[in-house]
Protein backbone atom coordinates (compact mmCIF):
# COMPACT_ATOMS: atom_id res chain seq x y z
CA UNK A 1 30.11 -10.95 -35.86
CA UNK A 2 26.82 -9.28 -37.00
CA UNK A 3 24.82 -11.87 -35.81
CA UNK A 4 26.04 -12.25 -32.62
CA UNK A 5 25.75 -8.63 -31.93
CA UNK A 6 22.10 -8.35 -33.46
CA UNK A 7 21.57 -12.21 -30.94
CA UNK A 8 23.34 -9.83 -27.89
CA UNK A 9 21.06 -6.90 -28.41
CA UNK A 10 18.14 -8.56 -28.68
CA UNK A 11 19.13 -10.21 -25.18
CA UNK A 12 19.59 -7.05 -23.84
CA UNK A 13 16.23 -5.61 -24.86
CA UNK A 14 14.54 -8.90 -24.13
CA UNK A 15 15.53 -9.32 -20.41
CA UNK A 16 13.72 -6.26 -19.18
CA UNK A 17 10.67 -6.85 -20.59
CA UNK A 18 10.68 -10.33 -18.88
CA UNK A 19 10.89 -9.00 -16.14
CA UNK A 20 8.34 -6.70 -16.14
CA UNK A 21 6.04 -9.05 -17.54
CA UNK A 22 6.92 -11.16 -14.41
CA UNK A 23 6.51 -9.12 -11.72
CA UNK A 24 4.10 -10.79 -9.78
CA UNK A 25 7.08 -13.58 -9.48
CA UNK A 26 9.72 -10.75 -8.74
CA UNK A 27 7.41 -9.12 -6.38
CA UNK A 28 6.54 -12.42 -4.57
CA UNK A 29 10.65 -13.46 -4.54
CA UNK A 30 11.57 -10.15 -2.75
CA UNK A 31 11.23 -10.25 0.86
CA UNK A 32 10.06 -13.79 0.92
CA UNK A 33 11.04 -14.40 4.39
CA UNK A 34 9.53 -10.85 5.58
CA UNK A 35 6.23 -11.71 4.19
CA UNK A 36 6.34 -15.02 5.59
CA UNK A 37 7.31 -14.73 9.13
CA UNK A 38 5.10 -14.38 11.77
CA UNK A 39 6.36 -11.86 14.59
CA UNK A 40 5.37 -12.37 18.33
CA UNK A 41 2.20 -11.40 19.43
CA UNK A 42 2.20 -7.79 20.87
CA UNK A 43 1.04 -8.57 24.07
CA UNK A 44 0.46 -4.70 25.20
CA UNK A 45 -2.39 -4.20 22.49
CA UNK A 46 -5.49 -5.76 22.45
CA UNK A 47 -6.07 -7.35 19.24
CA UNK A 48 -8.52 -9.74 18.05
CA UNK A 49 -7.54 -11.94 15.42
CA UNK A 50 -10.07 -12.99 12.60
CA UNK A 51 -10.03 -14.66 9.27
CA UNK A 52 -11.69 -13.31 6.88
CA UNK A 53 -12.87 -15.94 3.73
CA UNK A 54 -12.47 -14.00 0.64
CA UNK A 55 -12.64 -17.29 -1.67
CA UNK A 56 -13.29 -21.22 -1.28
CA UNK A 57 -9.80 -22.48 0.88
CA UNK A 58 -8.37 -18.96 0.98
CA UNK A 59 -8.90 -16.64 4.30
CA UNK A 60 -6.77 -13.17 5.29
CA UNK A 61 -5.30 -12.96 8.52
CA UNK A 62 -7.08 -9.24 10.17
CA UNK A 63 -6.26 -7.65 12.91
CA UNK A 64 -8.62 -5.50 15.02
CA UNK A 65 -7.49 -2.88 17.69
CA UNK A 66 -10.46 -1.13 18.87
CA UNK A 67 -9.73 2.92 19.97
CA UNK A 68 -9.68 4.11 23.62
CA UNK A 69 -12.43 6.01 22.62
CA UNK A 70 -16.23 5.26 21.62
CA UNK A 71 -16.15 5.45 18.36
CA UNK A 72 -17.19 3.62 14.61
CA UNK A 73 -14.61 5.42 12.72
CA UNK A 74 -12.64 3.00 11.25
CA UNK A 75 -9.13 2.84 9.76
CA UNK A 76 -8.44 0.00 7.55
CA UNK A 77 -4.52 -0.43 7.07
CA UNK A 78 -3.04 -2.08 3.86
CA UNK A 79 1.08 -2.97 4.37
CA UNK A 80 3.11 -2.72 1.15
CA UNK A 81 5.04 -5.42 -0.43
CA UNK A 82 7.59 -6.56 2.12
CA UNK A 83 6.45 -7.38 5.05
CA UNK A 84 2.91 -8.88 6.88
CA UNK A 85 1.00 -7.14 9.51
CA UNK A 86 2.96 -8.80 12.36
CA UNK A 87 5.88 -6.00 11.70
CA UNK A 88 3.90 -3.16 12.54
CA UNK A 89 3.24 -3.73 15.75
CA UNK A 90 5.01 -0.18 17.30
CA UNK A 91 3.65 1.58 14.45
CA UNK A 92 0.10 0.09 15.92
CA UNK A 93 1.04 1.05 19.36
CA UNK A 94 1.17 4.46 17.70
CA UNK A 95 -2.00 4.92 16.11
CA UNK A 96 -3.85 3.41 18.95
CA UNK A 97 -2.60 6.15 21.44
CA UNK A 98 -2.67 9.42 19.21
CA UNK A 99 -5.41 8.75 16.74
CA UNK A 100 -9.06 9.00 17.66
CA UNK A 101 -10.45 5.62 15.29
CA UNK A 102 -10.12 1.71 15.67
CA UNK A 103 -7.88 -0.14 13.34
CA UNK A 104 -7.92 -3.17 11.46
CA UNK A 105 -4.68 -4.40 9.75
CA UNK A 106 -4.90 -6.91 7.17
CA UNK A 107 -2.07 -8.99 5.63
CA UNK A 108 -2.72 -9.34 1.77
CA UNK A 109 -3.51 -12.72 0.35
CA UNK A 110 0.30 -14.56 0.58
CA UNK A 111 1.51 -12.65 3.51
CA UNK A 112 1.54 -13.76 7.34
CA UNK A 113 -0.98 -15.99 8.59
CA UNK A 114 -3.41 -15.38 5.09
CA UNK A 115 -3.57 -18.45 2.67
CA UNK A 116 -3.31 -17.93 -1.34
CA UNK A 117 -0.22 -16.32 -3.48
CA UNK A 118 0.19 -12.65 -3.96
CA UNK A 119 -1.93 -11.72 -6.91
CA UNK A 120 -2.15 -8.11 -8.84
CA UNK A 121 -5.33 -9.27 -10.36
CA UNK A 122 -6.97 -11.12 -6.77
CA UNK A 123 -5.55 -7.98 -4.24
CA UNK A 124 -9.08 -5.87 -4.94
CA UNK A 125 -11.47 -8.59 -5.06
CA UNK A 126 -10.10 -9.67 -1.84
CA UNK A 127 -10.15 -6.22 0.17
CA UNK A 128 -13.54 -5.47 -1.40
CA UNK A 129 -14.91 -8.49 0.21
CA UNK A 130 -13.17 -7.68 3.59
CA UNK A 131 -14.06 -4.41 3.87
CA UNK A 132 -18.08 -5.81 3.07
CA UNK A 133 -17.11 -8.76 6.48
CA UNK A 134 -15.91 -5.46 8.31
CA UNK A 135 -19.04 -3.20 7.53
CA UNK A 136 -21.50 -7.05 8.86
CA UNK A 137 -19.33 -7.99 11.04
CA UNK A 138 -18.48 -4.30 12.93
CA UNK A 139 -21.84 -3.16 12.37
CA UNK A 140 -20.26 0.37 10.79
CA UNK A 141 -21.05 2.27 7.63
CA UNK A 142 -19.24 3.64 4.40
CA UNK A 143 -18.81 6.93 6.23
CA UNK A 144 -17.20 5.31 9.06
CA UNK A 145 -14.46 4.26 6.99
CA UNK A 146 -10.86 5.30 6.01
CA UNK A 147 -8.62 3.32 3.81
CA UNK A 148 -4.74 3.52 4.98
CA UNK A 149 -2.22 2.53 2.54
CA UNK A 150 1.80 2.01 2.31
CA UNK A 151 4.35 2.50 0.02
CA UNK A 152 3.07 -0.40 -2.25
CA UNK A 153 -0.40 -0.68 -0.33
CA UNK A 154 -1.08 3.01 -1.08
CA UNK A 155 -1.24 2.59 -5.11
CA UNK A 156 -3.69 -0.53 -3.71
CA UNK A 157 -5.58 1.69 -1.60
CA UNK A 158 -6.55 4.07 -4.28
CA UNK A 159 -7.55 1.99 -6.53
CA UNK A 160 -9.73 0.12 -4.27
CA UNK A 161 -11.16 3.60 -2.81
CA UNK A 162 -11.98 4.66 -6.32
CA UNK A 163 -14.80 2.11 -6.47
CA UNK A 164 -15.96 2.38 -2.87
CA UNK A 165 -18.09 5.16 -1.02
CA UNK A 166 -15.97 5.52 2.17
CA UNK A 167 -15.04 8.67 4.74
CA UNK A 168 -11.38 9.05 3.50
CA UNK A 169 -7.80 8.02 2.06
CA UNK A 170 -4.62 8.06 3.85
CA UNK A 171 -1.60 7.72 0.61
CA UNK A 172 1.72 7.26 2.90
CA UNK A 173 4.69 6.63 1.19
CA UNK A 174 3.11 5.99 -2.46
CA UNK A 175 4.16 5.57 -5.79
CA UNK A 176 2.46 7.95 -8.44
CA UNK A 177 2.22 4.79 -11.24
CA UNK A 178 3.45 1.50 -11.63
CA UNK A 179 6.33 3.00 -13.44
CA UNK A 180 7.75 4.75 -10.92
CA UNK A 181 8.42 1.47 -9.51
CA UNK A 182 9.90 -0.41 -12.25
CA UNK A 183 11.72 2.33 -13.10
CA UNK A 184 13.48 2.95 -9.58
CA UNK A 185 14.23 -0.82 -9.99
CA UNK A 186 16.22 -0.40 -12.80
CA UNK A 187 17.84 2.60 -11.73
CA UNK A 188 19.19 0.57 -9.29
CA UNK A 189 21.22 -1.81 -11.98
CA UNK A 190 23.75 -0.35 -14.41
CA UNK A 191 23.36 -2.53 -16.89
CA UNK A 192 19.13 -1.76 -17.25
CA UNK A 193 20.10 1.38 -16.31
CA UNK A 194 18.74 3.19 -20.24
CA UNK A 195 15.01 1.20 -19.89
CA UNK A 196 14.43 3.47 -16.35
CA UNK A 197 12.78 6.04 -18.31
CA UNK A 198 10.87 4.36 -20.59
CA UNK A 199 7.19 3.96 -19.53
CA UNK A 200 7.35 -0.07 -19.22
CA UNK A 201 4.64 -0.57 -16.72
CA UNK A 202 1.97 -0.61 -20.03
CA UNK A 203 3.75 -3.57 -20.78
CA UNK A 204 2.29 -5.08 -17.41
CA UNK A 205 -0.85 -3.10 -16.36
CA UNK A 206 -2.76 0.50 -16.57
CA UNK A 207 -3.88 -0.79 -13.11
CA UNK A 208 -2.61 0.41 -9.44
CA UNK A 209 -2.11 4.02 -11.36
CA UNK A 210 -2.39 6.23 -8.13
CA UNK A 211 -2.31 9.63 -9.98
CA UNK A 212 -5.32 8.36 -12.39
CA UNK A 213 -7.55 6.81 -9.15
CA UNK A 214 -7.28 10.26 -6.97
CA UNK A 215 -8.56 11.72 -10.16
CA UNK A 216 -12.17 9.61 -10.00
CA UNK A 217 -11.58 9.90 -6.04
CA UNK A 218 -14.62 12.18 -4.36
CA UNK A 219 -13.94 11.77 -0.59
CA UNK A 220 -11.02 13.83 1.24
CA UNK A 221 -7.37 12.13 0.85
CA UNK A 222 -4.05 12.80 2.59
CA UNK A 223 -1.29 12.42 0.84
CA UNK A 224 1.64 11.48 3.64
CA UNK A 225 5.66 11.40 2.05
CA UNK A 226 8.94 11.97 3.31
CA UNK A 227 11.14 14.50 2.87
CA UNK A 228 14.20 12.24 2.49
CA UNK A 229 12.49 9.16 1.00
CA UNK A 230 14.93 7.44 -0.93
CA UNK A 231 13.13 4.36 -2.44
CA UNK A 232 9.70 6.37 -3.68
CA UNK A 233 10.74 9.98 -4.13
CA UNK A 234 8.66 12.59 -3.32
CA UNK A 235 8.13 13.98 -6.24
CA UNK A 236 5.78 10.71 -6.63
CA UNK A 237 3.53 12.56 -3.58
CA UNK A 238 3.76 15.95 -5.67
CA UNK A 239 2.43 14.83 -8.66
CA UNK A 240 -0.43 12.49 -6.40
CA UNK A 241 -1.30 15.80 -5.03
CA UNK A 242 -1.70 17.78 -8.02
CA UNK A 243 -4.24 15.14 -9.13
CA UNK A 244 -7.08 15.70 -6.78
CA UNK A 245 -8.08 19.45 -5.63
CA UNK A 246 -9.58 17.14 -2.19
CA UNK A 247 -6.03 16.32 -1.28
CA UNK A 248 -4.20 17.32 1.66
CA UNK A 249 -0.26 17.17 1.48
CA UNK A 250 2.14 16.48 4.67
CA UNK A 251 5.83 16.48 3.54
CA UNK A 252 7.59 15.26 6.52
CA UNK A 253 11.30 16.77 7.09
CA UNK A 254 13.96 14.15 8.29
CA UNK A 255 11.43 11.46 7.24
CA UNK A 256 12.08 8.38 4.99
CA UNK A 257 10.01 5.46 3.65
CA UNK A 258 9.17 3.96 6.78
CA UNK A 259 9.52 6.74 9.74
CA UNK A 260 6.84 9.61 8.90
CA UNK A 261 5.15 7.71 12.01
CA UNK A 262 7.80 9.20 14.40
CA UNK A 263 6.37 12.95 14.04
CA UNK A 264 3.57 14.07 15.93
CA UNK A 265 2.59 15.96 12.93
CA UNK A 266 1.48 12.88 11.35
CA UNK A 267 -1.36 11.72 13.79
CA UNK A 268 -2.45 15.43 14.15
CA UNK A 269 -2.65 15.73 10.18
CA UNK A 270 -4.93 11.95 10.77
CA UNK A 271 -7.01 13.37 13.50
CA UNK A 272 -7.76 17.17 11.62
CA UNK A 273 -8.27 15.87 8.01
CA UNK A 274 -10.77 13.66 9.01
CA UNK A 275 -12.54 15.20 11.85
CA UNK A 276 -11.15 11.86 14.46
């Protein structure tokens, strides 16, 4: 009876920690077919279409929506984990009217129209290589640039902003750690309910820590959350904030993870923080 309790428990401990270890897999698994499909063509926006080699036999599907106005600021858009750049189409439609910048969406390697498999350690490699094809290819500058990330694409966008010299950082919707994730995860299931607040992302990776990468962060950041986000609390945008005395928060009343769009206040807080 021993023995199969001590076998049991050690089942019980052992499962989590797979499954941490494997969340590249678990990552890739969730939302397949949202990452996958490919939307219709928005045929009210003029986008050009590019692909952009980042290694031999693997190119990222970019999108490029110059602004109504003359301009070489530049807002480069990263999506989070479940869905390709085909789904933000409206949101697009958004920024091109209210925000003073072109825009160039790109869907991460494994997503949309972009070849390879999702990769944690491939993801800044990738978008430092595109952003180096934007700069050629656009004929812009560092300072032109500002790096726009979401929910998952946000802890991506710091990190890749604390290595580059570019205008700004837009954090909508972000996570604070890794942790925050795997730990909402397993809040989520009774049964892993206990390993929530354990910190079980060093198990994985000290990488895509958002609060550490606004620390080494020099250029101005805003920090974009809402109010009534129920999958990455916003308390994960308080503690971002309190990491970086260049950070400007917008808390976003009525909001959730994928709405702060709808208020004006967002594009005005775009527009001011970065002189657009």
């Amino acid at each position: 009876m021993l023995t199969a309790l001590i076998i049991i428990i050690c089942i019980y401990v052992a499962v989590p920690v797979v499954l941490v270890l494997n969340m590249e897999f678990l990552l890739r698994v969730r939302g397949r077919k949202a990452k996958s499909t490919i939307l219709e063509y928005p045929k009210d926006l003029e986008i050009e279409e590019e692909f952009i080699q980042v290694q031999e036999g693997v190119k990222l599907q970019s999108w490029w929506i110059g602004s109504w106005v003359p301009t070489k600021n530049t807002i480069i858009f990263i999506h989070g984990n479940a869905r390709n750049i085909t789904y933000f189409s409206d949101f697009f439609r958004k920024m091109h009217r209210n925000v003073r910048a072109n825009l160039c969406a790109v869907s991460l390697r494994g997503y949309g129209k972009s070849g390879g498999k999702l990769s944690f350690k491939k993801v800044i490699p990738d978008l430092i290589k595109t952003v180096s094809h934007i700069k050629r290819h656009r004929h812009i500058t560092p300072e032109d640039i500002i790096i726009h990330g979401r929910s998952q694409g946000a802890s991506i966008a710091a990190e890749l902003v604390s290595g580059l010299n570019v205008k700004g950082l837009i954090i909508e919707s972000g996570l604070a750690t890794l942790n925050d994730l795997i730990g909402g995860t397993l809040k989520k299931t009774k049964l892993f309910f206990p390993f929530a607040y354990l910190n079980m992302a060093r198990l994985k990776s000290g990488r895509f820590n958002t609060f550490k990468n606004l620390k080494r962060i020099t250029c101005p950041v805003l920090l974009i959350h809402g109010k009534q986000d129920r999958q990455v609390p916003v308390r994960c945008a308080l503690r971002n904030h309190s990491a970086n005395k260049n950070c400007r928060l917008l808390l976003i009343d009525g909001a959730g993870h994928q709405n702060c769009s709808d208020s004006p206040r967002y594009y005005e807080a775009i527009n001011d923080t970065f002189g657009l």
